[in-house]
N, C-alpha and C. Protein backbone atom coordinates (compact mmCIF):
# COMPACT_ATOMS: atom_id res chain seq x y z
N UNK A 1 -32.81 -16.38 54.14
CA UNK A 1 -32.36 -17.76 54.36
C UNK A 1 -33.30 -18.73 53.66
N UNK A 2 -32.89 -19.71 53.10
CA UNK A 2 -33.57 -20.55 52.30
C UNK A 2 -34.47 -21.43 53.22
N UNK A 3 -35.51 -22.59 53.02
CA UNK A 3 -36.31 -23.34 53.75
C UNK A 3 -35.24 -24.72 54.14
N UNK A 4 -35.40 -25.16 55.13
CA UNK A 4 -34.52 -26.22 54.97
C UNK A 4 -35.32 -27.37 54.38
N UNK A 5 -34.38 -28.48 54.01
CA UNK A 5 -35.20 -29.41 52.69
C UNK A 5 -34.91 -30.83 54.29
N UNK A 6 -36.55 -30.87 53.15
CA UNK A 6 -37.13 -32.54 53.60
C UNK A 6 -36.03 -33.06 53.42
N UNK A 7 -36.25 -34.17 54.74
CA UNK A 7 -35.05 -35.37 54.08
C UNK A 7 -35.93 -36.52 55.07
N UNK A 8 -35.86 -37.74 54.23
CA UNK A 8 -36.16 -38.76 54.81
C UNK A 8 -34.80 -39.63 54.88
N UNK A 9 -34.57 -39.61 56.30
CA UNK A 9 -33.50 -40.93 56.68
C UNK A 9 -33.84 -42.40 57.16
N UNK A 10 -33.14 -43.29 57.01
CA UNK A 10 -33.23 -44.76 57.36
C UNK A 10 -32.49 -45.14 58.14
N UNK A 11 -32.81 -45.82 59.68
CA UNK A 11 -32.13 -45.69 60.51
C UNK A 11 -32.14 -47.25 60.99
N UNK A 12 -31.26 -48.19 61.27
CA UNK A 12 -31.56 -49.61 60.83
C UNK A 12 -30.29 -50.45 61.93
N UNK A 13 -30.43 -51.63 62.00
CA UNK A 13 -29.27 -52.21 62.84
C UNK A 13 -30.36 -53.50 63.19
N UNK A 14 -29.31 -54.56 63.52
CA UNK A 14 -30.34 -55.86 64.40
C UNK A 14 -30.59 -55.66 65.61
N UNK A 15 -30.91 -56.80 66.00
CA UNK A 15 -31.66 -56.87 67.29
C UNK A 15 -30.52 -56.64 68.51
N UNK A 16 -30.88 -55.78 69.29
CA UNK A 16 -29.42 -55.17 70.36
C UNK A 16 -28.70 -54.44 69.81
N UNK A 17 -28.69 -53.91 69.18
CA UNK A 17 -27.52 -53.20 68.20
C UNK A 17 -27.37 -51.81 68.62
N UNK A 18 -28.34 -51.50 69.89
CA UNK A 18 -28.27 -50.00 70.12
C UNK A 18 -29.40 -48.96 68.57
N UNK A 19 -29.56 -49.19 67.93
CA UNK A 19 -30.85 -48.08 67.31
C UNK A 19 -31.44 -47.35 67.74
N UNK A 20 -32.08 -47.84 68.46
CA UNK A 20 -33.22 -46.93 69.33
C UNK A 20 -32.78 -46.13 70.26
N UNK A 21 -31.24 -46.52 70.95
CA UNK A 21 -30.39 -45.41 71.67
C UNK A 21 -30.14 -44.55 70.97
N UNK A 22 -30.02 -44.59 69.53
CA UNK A 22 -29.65 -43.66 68.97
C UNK A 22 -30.86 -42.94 68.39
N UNK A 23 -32.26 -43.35 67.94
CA UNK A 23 -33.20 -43.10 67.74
C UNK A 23 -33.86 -42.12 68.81
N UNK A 24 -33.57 -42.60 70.27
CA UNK A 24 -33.82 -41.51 71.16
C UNK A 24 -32.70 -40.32 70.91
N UNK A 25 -31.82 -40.24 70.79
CA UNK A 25 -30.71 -39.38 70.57
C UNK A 25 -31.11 -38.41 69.85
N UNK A 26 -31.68 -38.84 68.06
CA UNK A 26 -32.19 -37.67 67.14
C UNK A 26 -33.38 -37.62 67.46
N UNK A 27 -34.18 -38.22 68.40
CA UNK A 27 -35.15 -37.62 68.53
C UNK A 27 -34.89 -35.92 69.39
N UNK A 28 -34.01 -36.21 70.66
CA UNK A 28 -33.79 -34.97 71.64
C UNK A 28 -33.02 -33.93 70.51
N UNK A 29 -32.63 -34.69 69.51
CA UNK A 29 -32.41 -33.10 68.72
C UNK A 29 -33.34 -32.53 67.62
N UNK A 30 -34.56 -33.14 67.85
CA UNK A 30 -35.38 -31.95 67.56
C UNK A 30 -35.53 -32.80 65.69
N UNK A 31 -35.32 -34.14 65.62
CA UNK A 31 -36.18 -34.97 64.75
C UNK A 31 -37.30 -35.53 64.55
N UNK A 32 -38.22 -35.70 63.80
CA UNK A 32 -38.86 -36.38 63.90
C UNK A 32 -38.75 -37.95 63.47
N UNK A 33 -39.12 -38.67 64.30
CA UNK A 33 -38.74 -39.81 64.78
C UNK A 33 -39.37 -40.82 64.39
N UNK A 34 -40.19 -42.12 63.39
CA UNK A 34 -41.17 -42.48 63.77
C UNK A 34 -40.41 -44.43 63.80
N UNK A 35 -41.15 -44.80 64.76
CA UNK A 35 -40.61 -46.31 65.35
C UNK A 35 -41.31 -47.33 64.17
N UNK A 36 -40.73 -48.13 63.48
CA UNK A 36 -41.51 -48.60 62.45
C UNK A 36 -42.40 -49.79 63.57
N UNK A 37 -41.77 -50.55 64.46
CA UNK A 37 -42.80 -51.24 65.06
C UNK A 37 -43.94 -50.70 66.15
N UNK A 38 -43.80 -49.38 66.31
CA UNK A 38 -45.45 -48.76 66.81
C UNK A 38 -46.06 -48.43 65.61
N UNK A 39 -45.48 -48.31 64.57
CA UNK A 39 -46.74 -48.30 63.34
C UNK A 39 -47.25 -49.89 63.06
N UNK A 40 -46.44 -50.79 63.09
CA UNK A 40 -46.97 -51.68 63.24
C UNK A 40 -48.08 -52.40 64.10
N UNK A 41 -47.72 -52.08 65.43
CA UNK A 41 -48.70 -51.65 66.73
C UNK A 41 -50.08 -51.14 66.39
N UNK A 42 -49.87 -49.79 65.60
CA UNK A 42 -51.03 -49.57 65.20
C UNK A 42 -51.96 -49.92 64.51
N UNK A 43 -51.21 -50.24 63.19
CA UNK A 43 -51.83 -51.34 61.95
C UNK A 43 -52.37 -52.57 62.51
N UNK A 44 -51.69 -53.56 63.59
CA UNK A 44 -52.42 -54.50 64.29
C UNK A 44 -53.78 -54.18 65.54
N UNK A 45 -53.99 -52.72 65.52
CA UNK A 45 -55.11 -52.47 66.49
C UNK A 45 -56.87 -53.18 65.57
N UNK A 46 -57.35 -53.37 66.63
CA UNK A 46 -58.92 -54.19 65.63
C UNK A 46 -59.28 -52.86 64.66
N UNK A 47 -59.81 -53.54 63.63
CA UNK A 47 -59.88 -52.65 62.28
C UNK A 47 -58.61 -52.59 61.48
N UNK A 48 -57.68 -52.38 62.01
CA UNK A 48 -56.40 -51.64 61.39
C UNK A 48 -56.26 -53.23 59.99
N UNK A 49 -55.50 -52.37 59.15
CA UNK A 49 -55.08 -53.07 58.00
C UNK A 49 -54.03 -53.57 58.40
N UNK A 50 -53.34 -54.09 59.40
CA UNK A 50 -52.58 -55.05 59.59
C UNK A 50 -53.16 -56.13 60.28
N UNK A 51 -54.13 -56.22 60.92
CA UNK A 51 -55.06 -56.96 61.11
C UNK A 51 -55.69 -57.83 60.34
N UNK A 52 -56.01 -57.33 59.48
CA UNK A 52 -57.18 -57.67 58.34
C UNK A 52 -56.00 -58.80 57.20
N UNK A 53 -54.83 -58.09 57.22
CA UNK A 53 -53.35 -58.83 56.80
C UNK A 53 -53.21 -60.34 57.62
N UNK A 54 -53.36 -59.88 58.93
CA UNK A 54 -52.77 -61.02 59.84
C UNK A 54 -53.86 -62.55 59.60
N UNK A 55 -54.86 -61.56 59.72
CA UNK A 55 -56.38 -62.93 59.52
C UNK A 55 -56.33 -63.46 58.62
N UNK A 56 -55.77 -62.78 57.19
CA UNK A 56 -56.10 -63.29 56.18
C UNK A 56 -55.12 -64.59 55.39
N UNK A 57 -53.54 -64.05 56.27
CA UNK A 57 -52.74 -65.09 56.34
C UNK A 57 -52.95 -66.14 57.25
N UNK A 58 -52.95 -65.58 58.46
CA UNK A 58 -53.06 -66.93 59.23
C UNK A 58 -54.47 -67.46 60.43
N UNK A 59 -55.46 -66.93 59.90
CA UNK A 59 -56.71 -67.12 60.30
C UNK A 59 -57.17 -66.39 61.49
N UNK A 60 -58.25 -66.65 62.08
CA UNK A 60 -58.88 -66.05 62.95
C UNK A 60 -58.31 -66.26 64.52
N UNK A 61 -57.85 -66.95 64.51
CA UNK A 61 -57.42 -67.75 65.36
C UNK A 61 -55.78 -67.31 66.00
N UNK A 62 -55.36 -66.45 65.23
CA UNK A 62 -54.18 -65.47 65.26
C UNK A 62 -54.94 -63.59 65.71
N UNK A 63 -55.74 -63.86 66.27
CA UNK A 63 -56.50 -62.54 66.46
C UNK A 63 -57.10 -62.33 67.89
N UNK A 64 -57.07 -61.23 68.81
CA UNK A 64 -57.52 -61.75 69.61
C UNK A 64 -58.91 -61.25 69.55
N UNK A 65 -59.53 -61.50 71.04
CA UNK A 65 -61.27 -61.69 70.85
C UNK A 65 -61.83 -60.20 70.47
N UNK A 66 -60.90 -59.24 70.39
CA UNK A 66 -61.49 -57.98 70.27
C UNK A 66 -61.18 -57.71 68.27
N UNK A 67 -60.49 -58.35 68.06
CA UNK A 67 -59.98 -58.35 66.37
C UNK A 67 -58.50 -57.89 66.16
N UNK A 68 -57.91 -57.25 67.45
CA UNK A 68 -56.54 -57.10 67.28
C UNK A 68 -55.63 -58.37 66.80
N UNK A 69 -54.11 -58.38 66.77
CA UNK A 69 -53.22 -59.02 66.18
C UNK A 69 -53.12 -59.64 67.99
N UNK A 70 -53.13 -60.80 67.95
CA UNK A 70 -52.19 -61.43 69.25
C UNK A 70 -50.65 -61.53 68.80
N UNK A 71 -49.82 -60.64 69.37
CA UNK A 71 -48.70 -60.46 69.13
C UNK A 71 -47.96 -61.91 69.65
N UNK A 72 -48.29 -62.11 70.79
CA UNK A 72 -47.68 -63.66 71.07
C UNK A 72 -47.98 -64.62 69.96
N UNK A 73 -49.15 -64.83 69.64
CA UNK A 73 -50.10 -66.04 68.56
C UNK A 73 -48.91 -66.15 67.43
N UNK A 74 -48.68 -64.94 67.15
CA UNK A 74 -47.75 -64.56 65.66
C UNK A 74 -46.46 -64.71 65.56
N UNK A 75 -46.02 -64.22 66.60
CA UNK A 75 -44.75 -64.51 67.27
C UNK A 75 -43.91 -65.68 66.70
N UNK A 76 -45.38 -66.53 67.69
CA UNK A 76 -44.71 -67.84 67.78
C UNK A 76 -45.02 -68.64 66.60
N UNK A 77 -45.58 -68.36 65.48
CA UNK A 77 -45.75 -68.74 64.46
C UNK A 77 -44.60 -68.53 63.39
N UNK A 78 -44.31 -67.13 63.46
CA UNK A 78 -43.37 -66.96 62.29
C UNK A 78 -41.70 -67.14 62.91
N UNK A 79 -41.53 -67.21 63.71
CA UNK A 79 -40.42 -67.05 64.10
C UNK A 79 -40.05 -68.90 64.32
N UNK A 80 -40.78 -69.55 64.11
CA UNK A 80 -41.22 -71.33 63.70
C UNK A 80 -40.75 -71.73 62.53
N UNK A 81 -41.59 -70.51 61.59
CA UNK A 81 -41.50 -70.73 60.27
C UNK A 81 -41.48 -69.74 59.35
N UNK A 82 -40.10 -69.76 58.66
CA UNK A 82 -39.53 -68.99 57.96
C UNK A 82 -40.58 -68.43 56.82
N UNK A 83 -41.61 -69.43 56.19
CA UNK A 83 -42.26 -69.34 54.63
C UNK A 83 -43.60 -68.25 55.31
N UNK A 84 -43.84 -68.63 56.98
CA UNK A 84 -44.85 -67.72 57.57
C UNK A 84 -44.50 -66.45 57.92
N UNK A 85 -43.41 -66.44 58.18
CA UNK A 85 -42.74 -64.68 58.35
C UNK A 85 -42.51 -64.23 57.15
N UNK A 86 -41.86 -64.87 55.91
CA UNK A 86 -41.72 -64.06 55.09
C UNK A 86 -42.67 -63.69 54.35
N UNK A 87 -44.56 -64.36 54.48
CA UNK A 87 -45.38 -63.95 53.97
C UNK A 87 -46.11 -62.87 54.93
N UNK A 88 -45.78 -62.81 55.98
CA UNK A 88 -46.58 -61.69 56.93
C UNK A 88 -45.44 -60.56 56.41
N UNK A 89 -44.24 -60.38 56.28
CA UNK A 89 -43.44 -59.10 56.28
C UNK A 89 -44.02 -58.63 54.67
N UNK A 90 -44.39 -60.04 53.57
CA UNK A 90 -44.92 -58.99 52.27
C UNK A 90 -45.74 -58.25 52.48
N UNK A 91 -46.36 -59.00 53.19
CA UNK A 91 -47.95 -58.31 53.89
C UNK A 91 -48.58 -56.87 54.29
N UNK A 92 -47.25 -57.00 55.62
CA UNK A 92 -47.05 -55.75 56.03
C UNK A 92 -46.55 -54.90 55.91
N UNK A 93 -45.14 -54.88 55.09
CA UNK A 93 -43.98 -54.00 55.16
C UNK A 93 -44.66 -53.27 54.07
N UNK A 94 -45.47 -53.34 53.28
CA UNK A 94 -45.60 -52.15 52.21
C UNK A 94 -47.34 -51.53 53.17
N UNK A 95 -47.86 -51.36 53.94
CA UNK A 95 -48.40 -50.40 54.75
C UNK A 95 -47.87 -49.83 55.83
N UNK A 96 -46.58 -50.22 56.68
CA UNK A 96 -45.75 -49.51 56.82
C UNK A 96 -45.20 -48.56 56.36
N UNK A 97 -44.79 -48.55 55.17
CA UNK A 97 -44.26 -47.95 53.69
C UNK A 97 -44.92 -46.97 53.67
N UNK A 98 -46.30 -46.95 53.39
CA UNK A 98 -47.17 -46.15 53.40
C UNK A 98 -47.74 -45.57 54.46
N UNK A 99 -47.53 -45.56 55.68
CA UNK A 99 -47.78 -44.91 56.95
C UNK A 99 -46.82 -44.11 56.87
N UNK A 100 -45.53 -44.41 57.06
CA UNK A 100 -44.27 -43.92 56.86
C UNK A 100 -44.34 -42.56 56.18
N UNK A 101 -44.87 -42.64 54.40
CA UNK A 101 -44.69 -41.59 53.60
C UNK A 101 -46.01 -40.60 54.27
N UNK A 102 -46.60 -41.01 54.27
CA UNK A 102 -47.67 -40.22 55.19
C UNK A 102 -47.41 -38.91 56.03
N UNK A 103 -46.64 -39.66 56.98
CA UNK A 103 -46.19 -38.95 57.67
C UNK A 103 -44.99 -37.94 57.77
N UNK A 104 -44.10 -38.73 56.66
CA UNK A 104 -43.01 -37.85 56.21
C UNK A 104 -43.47 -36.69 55.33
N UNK A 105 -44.53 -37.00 54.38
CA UNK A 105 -45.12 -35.84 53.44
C UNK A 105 -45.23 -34.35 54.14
N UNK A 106 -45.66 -34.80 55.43
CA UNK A 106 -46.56 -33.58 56.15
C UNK A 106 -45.25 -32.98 56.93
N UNK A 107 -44.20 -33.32 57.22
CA UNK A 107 -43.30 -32.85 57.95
C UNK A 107 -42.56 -31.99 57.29
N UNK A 108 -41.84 -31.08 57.15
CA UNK A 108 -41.11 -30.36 56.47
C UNK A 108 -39.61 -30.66 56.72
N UNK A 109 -38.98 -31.02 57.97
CA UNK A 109 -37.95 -31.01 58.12
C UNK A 109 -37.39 -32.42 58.17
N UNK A 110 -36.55 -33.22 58.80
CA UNK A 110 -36.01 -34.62 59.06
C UNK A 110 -37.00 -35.33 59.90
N UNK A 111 -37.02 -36.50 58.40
CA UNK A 111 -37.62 -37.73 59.29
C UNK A 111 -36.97 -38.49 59.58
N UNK A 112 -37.19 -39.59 60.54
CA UNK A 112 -36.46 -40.77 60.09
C UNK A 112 -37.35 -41.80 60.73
N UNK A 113 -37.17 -42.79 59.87
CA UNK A 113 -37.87 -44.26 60.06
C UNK A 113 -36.62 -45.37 61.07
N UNK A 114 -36.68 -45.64 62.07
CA UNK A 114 -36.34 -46.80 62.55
C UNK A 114 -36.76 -48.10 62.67
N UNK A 115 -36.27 -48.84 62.06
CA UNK A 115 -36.90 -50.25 61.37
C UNK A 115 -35.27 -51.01 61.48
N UNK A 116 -36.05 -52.41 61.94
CA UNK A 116 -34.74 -53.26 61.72
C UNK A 116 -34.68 -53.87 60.42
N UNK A 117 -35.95 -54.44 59.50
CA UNK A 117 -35.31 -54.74 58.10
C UNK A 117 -35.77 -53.57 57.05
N UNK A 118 -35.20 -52.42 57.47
CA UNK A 118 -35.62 -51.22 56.71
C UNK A 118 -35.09 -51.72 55.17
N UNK A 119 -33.93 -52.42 54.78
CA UNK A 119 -33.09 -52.64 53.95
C UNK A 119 -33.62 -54.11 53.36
N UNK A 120 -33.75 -54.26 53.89
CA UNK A 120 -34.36 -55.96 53.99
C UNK A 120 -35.68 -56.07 53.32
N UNK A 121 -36.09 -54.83 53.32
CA UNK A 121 -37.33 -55.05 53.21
C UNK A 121 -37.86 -54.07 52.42
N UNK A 122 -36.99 -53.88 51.37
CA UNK A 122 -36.51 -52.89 49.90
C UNK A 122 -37.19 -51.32 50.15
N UNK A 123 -37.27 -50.56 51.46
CA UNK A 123 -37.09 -49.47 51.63
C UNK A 123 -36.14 -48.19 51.31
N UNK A 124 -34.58 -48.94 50.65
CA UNK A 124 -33.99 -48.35 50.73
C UNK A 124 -34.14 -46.85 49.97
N UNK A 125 -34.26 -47.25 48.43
CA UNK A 125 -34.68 -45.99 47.53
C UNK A 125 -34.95 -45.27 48.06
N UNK A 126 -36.41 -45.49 48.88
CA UNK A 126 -36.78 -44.13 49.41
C UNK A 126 -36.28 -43.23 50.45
N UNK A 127 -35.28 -43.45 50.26
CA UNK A 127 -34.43 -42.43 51.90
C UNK A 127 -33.14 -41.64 51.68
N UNK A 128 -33.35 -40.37 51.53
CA UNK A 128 -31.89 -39.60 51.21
C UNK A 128 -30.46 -40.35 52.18
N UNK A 129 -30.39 -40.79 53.28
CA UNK A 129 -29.69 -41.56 53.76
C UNK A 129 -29.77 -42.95 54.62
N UNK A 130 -28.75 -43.12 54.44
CA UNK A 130 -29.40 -44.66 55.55
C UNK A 130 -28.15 -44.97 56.55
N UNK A 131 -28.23 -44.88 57.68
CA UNK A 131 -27.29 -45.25 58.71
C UNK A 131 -27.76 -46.55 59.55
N UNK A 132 -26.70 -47.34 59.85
CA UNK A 132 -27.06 -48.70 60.52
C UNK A 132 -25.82 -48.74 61.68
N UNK A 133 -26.86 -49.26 62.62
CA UNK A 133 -26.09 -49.24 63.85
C UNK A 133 -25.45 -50.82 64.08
N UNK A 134 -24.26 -50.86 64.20
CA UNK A 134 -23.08 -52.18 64.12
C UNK A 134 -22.64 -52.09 65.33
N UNK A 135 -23.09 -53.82 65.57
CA UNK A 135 -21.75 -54.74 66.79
C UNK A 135 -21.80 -55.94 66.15
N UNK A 136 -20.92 -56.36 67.30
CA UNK A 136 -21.16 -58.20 66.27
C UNK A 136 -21.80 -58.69 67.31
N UNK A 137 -22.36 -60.00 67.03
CA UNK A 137 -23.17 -61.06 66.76
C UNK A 137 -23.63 -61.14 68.31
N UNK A 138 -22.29 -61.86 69.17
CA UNK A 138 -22.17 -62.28 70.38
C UNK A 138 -22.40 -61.17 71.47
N UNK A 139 -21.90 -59.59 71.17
CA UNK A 139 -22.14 -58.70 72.10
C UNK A 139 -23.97 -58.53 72.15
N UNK A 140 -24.85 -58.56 70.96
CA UNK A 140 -25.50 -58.21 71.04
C UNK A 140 -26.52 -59.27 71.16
N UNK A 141 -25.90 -60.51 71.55
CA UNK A 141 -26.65 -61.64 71.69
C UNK A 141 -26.72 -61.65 73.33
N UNK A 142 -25.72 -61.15 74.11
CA UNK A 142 -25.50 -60.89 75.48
C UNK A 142 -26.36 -59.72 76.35
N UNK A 143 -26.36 -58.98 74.98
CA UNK A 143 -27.32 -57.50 75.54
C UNK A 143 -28.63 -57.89 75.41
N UNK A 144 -29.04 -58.76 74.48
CA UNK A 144 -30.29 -59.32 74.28
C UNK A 144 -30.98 -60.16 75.47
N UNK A 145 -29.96 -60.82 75.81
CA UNK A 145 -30.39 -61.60 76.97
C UNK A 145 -30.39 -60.92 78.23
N UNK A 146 -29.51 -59.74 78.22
CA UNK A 146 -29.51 -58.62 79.82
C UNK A 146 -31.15 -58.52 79.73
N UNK A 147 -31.81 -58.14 78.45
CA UNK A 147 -33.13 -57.20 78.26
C UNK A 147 -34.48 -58.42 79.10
N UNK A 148 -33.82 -60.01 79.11
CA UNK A 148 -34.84 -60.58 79.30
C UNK A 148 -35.36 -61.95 78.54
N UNK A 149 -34.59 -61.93 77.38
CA UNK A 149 -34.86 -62.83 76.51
C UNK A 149 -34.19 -63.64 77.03
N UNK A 150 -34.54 -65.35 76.47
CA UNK A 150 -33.76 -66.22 76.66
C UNK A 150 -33.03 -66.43 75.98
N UNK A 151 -32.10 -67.20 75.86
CA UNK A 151 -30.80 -67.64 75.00
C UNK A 151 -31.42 -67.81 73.75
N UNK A 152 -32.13 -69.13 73.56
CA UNK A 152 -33.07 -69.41 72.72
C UNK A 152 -34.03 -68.83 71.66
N UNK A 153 -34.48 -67.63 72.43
CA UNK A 153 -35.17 -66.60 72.00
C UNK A 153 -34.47 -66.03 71.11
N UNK A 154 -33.48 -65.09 71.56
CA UNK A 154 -32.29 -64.25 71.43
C UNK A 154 -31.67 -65.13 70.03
N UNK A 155 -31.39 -65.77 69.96
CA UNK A 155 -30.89 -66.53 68.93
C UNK A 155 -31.03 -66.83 67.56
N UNK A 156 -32.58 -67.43 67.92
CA UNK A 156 -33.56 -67.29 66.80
C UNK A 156 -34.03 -65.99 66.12
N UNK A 157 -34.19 -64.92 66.78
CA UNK A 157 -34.25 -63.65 66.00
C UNK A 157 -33.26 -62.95 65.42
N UNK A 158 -31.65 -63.22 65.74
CA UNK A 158 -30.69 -63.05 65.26
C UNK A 158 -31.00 -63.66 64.12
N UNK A 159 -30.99 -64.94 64.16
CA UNK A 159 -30.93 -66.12 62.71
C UNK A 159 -32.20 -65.09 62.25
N UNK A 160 -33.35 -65.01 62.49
CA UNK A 160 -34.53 -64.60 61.63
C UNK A 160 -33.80 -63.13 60.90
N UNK A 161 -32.84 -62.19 61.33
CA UNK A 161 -32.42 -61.15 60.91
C UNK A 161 -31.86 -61.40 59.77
N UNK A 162 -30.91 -62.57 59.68
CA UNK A 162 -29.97 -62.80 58.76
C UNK A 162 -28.50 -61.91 59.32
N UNK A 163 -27.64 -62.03 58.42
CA UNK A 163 -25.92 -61.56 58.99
C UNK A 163 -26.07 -60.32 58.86
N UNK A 164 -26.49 -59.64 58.07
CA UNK A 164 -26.72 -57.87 58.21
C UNK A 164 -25.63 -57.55 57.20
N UNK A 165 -25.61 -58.52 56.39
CA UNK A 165 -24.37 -57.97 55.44
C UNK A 165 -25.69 -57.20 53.83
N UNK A 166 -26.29 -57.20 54.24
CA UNK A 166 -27.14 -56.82 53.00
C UNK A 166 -27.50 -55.22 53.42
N UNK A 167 -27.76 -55.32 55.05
CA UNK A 167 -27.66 -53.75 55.26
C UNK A 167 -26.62 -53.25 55.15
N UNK A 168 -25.70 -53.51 55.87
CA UNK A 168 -24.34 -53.04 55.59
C UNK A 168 -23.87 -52.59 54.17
N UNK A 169 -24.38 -52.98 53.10
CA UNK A 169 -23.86 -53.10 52.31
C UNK A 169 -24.89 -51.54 51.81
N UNK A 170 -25.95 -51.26 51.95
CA UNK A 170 -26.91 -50.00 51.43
C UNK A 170 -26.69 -49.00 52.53
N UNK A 171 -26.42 -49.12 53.60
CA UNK A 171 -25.57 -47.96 54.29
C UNK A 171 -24.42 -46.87 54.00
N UNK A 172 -25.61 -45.99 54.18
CA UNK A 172 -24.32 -44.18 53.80
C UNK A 172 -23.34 -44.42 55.04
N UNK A 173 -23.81 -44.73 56.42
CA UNK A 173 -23.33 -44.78 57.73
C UNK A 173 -23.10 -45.23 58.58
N UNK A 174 -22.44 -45.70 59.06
CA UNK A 174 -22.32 -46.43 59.93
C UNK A 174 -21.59 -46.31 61.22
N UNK A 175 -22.61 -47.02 62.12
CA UNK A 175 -22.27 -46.36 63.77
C UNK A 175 -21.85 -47.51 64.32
N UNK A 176 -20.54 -47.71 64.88
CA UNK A 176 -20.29 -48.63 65.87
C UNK A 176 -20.79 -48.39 67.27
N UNK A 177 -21.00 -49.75 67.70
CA UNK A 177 -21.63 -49.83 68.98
C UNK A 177 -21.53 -50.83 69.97
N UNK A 178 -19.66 -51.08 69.80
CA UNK A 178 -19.52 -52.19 70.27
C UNK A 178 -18.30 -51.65 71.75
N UNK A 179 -18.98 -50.11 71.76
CA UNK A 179 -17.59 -49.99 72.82
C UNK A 179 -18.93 -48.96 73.81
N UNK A 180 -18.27 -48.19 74.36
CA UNK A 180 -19.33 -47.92 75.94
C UNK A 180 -20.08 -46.52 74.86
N UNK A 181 -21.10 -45.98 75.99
CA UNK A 181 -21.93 -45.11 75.40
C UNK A 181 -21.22 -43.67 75.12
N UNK A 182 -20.50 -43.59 75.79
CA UNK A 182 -19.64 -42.11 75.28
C UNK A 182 -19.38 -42.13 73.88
N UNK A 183 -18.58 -43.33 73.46
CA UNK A 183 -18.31 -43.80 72.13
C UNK A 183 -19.32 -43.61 70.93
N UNK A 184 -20.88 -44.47 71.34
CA UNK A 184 -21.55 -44.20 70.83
C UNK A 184 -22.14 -42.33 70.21
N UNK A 185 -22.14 -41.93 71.77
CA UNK A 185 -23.25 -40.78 71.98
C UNK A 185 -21.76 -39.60 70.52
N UNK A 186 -20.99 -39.90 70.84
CA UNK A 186 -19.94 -39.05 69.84
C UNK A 186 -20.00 -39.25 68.49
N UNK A 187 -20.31 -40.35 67.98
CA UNK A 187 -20.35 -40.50 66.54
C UNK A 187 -22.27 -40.01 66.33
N UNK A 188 -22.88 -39.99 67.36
CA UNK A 188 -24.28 -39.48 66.99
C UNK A 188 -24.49 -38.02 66.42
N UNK A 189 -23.24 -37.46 67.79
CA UNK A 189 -23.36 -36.22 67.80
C UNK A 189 -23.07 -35.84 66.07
N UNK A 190 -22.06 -36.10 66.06
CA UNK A 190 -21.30 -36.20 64.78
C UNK A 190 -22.72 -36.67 63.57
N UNK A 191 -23.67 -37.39 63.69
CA UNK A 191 -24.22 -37.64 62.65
C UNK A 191 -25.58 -36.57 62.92
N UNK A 192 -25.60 -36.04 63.87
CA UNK A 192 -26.66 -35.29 63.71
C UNK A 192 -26.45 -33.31 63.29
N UNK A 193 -24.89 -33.18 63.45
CA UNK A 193 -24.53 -31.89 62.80
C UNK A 193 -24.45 -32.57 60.88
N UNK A 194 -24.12 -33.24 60.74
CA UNK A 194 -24.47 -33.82 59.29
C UNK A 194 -25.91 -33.58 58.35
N UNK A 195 -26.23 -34.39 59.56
CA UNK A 195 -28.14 -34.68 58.84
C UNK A 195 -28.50 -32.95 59.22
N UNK A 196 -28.05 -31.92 59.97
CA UNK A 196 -28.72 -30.65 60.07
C UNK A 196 -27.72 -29.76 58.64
N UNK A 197 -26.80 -30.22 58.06
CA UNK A 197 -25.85 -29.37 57.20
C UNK A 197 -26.83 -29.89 55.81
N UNK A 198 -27.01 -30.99 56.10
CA UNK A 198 -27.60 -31.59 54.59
C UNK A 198 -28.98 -30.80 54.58
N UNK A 199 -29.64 -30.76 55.74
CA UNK A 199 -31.10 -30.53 55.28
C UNK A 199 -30.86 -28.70 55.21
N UNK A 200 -29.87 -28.32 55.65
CA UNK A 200 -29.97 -26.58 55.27
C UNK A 200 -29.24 -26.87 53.61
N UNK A 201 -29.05 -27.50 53.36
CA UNK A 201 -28.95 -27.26 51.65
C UNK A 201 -27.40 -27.28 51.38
């Protein structure tokens, strides 16, 4: 029997969109999984090179007393201002990039990266596939707010996403996720006898 082949997948959707339901999903089948915002997490720990990113854009003062990233401080900065997020995502998204391959190098079998501007944020090339998880706007502006967010909140990170027509558009796949979880959990199933046919060759 032959080795089964690396494959790096891209696994992507906005905010509420269900991903990470599905991200837990290939994880229980025996994927490896990695969350692009706990690498981020990590990169913002004191020392980490997302740190050293964060200070250098937006001062010391965006840090907290130990040298980590104050995730609130930043938050509320870029999500203010568009010219400040889009200089923290140049920032960061290419050591992500590189955590990412890191870790995919060493794996032999399926990775996949879950990231919401995986696409957005010119990852695509590098990924034998890319699936994005779809609802519209309002369902997932509703689920957003079940989680805790405010209206307000919820809103603004939609707008910070943009319409998702740019992912949509670099997607091998696509998962609806605008009807109950059975619905969902069936088209997973379905994408994870796929991603196991592709990687046996």
């Amino acid at each position: 029997m032959s080795p089964a082949r690396s494959l790096r997948i891209g696994l992507t959707g906005g905010l509420a969109s269900g991903k990470s339901t599905v991200a837990g999903w290939l994880r229980d089948a025996g994927f490896l999984v990695v969350d692009a915002d706990r690498v981020v997490a990590e990169l913002y720990q004191p020392g980490g090179a997302g740190a050293a990113a964060v200070r250098e854009l937006f001062g010391p003062e965006a840090l907290n007393e130990d040298g980590g990233v104050s995730h609130a401080k930043v938050a509320e900065r870029v999500f203010a201002d568009p010219d400040a997020r889009r200089a923290l995502e140049r920032a960061v998204h290419p050591l992500v990039r590189r955590r990412f391959a890191e870790i995919a190098t060493q794996n032999e079998g399926i990775t996949v990266l879950e990231a919401t501007l995986l696409v957005e944020a010119g990852y695509a090339p590098e990924f034998d596939l890319i699936v994005t998880v779809e609802c519209d706007g309002e369902t997932r502006l509703r689920r957003a707010m079940a989680r805790g967010l405010s209206e307000e909140a919820a809103r603004a990170r939609l707008l910070a996403q943009g319409d998702g027509e740019q992912r949509r558009r670099a997607a091998h796949r696509r998962i609806d996720n605008c009807d109950d979880l059975d619905h969902l959990r069936r088209q997973v199933d379905d994408l994870i006898v796929e991603l196991r046919r592709l990687a046996a060759g």
